[in-house]
N, C-alpha and C. Protein backbone atom coordinates (compact mmCIF):
# COMPACT_ATOMS: atom_id res chain seq x y z
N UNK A 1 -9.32 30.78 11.99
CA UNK A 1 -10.35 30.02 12.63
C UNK A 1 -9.82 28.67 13.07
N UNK A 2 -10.82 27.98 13.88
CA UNK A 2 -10.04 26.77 14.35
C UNK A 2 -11.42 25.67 14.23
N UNK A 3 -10.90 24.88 14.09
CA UNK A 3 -11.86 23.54 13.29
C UNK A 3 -12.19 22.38 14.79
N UNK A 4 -12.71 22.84 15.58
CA UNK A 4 -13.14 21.26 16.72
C UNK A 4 -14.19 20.68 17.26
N UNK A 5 -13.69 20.01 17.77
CA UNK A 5 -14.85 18.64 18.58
C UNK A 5 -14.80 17.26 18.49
N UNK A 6 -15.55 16.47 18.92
CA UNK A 6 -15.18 15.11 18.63
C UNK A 6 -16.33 14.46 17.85
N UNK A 7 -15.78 13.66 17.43
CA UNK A 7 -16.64 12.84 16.08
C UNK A 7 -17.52 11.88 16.29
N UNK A 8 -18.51 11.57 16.48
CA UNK A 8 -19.51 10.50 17.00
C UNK A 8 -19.97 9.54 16.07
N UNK A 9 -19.29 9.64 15.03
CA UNK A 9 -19.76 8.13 13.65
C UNK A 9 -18.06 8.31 13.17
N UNK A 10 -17.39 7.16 12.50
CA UNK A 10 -16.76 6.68 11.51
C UNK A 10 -16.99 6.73 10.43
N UNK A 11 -16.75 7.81 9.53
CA UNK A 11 -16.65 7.92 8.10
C UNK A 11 -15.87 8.86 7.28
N UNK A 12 -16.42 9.06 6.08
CA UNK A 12 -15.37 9.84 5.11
C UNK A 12 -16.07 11.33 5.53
N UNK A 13 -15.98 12.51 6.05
CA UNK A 13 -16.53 13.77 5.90
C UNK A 13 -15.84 14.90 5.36
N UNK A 14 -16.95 15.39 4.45
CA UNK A 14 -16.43 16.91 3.37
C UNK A 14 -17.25 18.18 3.63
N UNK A 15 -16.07 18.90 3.82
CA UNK A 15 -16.91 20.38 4.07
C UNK A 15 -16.09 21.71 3.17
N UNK A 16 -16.79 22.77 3.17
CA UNK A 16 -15.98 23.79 2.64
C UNK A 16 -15.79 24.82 3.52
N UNK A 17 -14.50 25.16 3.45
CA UNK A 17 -14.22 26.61 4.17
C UNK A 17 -14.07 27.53 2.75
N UNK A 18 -15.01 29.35 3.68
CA UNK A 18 -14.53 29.87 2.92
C UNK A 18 -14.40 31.46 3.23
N UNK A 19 -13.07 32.27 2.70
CA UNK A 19 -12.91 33.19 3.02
C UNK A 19 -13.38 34.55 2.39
N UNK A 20 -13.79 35.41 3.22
CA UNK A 20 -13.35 36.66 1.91
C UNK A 20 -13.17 37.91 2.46
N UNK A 21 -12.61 39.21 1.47
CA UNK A 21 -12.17 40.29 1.72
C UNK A 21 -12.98 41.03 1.67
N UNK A 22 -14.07 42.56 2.63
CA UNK A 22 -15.08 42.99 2.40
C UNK A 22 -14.26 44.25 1.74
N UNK A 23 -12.80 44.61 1.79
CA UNK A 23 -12.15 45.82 1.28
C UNK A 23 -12.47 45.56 -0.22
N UNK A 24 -11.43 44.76 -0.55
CA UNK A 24 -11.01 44.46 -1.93
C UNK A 24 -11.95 43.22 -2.51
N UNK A 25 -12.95 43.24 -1.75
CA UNK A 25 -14.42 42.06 -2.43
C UNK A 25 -13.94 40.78 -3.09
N UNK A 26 -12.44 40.39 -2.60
CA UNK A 26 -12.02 39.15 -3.19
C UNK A 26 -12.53 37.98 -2.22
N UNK A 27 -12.64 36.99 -2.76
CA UNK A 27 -13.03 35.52 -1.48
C UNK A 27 -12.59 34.48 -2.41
N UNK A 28 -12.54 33.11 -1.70
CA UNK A 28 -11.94 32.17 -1.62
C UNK A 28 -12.99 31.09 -1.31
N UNK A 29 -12.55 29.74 -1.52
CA UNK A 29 -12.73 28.70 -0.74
C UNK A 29 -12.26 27.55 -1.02
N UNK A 30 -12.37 25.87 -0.23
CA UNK A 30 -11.38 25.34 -0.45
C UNK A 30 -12.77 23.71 0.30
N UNK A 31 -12.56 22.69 -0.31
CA UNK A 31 -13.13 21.52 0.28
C UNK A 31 -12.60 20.59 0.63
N UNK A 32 -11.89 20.36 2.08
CA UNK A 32 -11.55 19.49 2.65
C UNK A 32 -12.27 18.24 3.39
N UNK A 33 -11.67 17.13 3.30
CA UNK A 33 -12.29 16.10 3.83
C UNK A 33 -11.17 15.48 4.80
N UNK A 34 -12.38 15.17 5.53
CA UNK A 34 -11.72 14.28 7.37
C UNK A 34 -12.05 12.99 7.40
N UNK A 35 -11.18 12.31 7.65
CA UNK A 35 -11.24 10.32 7.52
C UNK A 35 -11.60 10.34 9.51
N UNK A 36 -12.81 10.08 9.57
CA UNK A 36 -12.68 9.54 10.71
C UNK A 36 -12.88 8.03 10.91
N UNK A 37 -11.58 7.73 11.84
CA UNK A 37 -11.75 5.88 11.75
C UNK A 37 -11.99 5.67 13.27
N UNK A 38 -12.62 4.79 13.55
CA UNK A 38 -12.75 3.96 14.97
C UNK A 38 -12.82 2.68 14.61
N UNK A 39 -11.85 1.99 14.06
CA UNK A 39 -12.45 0.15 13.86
C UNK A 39 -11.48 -0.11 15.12
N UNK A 40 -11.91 -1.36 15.49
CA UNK A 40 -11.56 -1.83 16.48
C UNK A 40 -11.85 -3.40 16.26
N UNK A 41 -10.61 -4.24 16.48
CA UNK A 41 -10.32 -5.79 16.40
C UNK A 41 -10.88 -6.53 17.35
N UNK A 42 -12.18 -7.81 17.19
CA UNK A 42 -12.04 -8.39 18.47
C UNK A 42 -11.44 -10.08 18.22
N UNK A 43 -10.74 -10.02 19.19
CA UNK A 43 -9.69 -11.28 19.36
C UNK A 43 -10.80 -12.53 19.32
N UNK A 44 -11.90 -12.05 19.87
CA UNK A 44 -12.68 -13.67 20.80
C UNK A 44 -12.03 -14.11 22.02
N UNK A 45 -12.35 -15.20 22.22
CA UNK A 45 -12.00 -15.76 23.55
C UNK A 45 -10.88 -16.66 23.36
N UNK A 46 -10.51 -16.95 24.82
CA UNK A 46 -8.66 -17.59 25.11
C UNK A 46 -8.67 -18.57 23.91
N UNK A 47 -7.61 -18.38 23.20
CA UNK A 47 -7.20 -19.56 22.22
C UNK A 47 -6.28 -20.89 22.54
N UNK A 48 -6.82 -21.60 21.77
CA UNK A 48 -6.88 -23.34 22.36
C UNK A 48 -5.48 -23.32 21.44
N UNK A 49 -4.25 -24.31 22.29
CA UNK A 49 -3.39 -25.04 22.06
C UNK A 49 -3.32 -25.40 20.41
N UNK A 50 -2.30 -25.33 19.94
CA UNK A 50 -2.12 -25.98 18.42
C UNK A 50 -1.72 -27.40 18.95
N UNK A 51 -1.66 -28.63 17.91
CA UNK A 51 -0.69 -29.86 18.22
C UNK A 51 -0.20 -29.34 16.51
N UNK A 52 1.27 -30.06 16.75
CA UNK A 52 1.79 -30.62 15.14
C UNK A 52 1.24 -31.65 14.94
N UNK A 53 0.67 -31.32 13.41
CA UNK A 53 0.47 -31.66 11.98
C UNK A 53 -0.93 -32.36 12.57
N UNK A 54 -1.80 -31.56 13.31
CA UNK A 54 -3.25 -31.62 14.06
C UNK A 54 -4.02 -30.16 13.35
N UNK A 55 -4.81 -30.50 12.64
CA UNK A 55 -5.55 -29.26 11.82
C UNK A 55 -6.14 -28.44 13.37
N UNK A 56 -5.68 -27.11 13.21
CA UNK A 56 -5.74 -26.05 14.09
C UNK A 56 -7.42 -25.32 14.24
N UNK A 57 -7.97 -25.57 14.95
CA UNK A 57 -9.39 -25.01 14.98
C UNK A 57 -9.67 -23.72 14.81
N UNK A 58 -10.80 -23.64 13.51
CA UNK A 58 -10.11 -22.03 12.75
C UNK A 58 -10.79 -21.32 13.87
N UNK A 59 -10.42 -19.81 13.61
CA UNK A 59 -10.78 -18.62 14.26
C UNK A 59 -11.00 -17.68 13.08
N UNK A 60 -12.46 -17.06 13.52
CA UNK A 60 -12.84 -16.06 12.67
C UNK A 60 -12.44 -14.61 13.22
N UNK A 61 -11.96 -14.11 12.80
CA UNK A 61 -11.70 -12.74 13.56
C UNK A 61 -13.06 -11.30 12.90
N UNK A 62 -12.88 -10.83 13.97
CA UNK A 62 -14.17 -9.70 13.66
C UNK A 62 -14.04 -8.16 13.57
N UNK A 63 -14.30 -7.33 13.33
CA UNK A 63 -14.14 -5.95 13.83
C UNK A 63 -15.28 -5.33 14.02
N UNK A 64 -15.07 -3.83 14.60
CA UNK A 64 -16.75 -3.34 14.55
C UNK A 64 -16.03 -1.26 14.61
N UNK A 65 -17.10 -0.64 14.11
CA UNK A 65 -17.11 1.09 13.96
C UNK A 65 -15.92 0.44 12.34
N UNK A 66 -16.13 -0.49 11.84
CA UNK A 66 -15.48 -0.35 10.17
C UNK A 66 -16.19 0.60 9.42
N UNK A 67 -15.97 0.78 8.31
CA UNK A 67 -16.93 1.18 7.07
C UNK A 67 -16.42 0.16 5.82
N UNK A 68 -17.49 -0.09 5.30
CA UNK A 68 -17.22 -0.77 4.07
C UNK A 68 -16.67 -2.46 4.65
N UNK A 69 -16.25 -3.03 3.57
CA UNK A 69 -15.33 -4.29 3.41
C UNK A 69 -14.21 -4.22 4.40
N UNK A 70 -13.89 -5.71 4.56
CA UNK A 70 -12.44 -5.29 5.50
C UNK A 70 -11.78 -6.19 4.51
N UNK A 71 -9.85 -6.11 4.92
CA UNK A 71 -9.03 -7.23 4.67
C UNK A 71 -8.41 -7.01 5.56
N UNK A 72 -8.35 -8.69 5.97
CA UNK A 72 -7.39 -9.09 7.27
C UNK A 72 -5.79 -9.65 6.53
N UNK A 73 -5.18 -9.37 7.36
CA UNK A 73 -3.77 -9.84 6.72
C UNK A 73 -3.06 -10.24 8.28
N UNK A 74 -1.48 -11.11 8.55
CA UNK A 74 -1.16 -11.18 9.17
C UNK A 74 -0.20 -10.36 9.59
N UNK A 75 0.72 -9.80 11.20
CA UNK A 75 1.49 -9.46 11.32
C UNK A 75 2.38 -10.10 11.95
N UNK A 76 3.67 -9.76 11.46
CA UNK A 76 4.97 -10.70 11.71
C UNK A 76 4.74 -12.06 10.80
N UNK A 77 5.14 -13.52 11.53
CA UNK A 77 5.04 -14.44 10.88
C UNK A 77 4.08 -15.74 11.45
N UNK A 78 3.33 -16.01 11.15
CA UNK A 78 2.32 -17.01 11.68
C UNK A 78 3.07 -18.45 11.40
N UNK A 79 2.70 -19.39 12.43
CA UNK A 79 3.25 -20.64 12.53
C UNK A 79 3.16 -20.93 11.37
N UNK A 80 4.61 -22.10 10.62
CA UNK A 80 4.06 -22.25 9.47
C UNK A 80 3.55 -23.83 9.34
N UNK A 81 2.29 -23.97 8.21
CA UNK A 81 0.84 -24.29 8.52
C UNK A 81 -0.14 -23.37 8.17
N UNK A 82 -0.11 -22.34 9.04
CA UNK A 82 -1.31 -21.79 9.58
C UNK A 82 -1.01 -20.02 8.51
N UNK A 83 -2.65 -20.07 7.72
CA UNK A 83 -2.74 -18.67 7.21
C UNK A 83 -4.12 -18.30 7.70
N UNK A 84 -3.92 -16.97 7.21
CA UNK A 84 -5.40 -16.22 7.70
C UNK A 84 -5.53 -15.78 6.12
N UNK A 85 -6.90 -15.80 6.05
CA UNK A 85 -7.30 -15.24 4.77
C UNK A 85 -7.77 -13.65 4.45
N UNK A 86 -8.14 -13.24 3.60
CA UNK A 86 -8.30 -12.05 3.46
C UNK A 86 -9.59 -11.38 3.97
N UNK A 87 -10.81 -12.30 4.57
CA UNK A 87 -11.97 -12.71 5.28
C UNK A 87 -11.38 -12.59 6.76
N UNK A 88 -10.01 -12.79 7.38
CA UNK A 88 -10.13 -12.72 8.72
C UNK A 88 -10.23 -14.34 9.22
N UNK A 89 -10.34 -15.07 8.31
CA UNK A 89 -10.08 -16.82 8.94
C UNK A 89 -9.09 -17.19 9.05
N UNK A 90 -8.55 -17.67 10.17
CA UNK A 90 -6.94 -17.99 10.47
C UNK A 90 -7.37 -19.80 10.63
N UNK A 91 -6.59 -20.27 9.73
CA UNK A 91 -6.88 -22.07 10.00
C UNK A 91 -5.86 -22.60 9.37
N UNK A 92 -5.98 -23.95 9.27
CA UNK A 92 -4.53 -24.57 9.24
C UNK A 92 -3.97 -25.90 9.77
N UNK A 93 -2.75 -26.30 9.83
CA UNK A 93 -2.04 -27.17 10.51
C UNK A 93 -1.02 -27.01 10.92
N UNK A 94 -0.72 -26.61 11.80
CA UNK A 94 1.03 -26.26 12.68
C UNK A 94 1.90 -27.54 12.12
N UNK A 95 3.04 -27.24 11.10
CA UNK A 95 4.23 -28.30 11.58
C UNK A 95 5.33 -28.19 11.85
N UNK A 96 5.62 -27.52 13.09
CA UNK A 96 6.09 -27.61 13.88
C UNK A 96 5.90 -26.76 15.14
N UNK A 97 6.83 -27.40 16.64
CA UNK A 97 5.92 -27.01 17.55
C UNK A 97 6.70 -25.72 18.05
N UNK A 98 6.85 -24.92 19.09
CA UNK A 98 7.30 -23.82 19.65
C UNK A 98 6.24 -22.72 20.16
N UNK A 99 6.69 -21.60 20.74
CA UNK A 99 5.74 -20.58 20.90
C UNK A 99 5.80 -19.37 19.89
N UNK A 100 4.50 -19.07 19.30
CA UNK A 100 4.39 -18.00 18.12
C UNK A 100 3.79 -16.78 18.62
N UNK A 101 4.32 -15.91 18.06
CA UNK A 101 3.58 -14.54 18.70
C UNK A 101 3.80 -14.07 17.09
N UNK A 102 1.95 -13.50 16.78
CA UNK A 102 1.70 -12.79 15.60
C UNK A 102 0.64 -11.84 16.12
N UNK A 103 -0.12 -11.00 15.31
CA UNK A 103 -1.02 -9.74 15.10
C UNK A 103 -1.47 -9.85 14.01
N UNK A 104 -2.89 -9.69 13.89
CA UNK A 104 -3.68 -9.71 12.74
C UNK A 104 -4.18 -8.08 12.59
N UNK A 105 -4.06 -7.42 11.18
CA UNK A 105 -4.85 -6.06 10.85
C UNK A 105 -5.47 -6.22 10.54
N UNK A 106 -6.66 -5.39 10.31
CA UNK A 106 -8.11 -5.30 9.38
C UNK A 106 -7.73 -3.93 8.93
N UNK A 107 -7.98 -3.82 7.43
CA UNK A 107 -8.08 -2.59 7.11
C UNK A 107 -9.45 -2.57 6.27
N UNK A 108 -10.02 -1.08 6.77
CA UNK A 108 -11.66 -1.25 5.93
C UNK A 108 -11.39 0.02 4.22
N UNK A 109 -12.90 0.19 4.08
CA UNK A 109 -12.74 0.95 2.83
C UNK A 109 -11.86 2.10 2.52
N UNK A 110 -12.38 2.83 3.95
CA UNK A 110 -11.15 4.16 4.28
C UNK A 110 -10.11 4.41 4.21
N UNK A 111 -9.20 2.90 4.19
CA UNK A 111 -7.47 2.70 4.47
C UNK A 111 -7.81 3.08 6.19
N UNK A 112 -8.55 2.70 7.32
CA UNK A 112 -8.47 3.06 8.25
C UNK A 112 -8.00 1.36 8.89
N UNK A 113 -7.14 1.40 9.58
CA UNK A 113 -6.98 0.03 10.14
C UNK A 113 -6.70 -0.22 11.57
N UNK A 114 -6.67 -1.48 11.91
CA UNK A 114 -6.65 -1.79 13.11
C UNK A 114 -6.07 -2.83 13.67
């Protein structure tokens, strides 16, 4: 048999398959579960200039189709100064100046992330 279609909510889903033999009257079955994730990160709008050792105007970051709790963490290395918390608040003070390129994840209850 073959298992399809597409999923229209984000969550944990459990079902059972099950087989059997009408010869030899043996059967089976088995309960599998499907992680469906759709979270999706929103940035917000164009972000404003850092100055050194000028407290950095925080940014809340958001997601949406999560389940449960999130934690935000950073990717790569964020100016140093500046952390994001486990809430998704990135704030701070840059000291020193240059151009930074980072990525923030959210991961929700599922281990589904984004």
């Amino acid at each position: 048999g073959e298992l399809s279609g597409t999923a229209s909510a984000a969550g944990s889903f459990s079902f059972e398959i099950g087989v059997s033999d009408t010869i030899s009257l043996c059967s089976a079955s088995r309960i599998y579960t499907i992680v469906v994730c759709g979270i999706s990160v929103n940035l917000g709008p164009a972000w404003a200039y850092g100055e050194v050792n000028v407290p950095y105007p925080g940014r809340q970051f958001t997601a949406s189709n999560s389940v449960g709790g999130l934690t935000w963490s950073s990717l790569y290395t964020l100016p140093t100064g500046i952390t994001i918390n486990s809430t998704g608040y990135l704030s701070g003070t840059p000291t020193s100046a240059g151009t930074f390129y980072f990525g923030v994840a959210a991961v929700d209850s599922l281990g589904c992330y984004a």
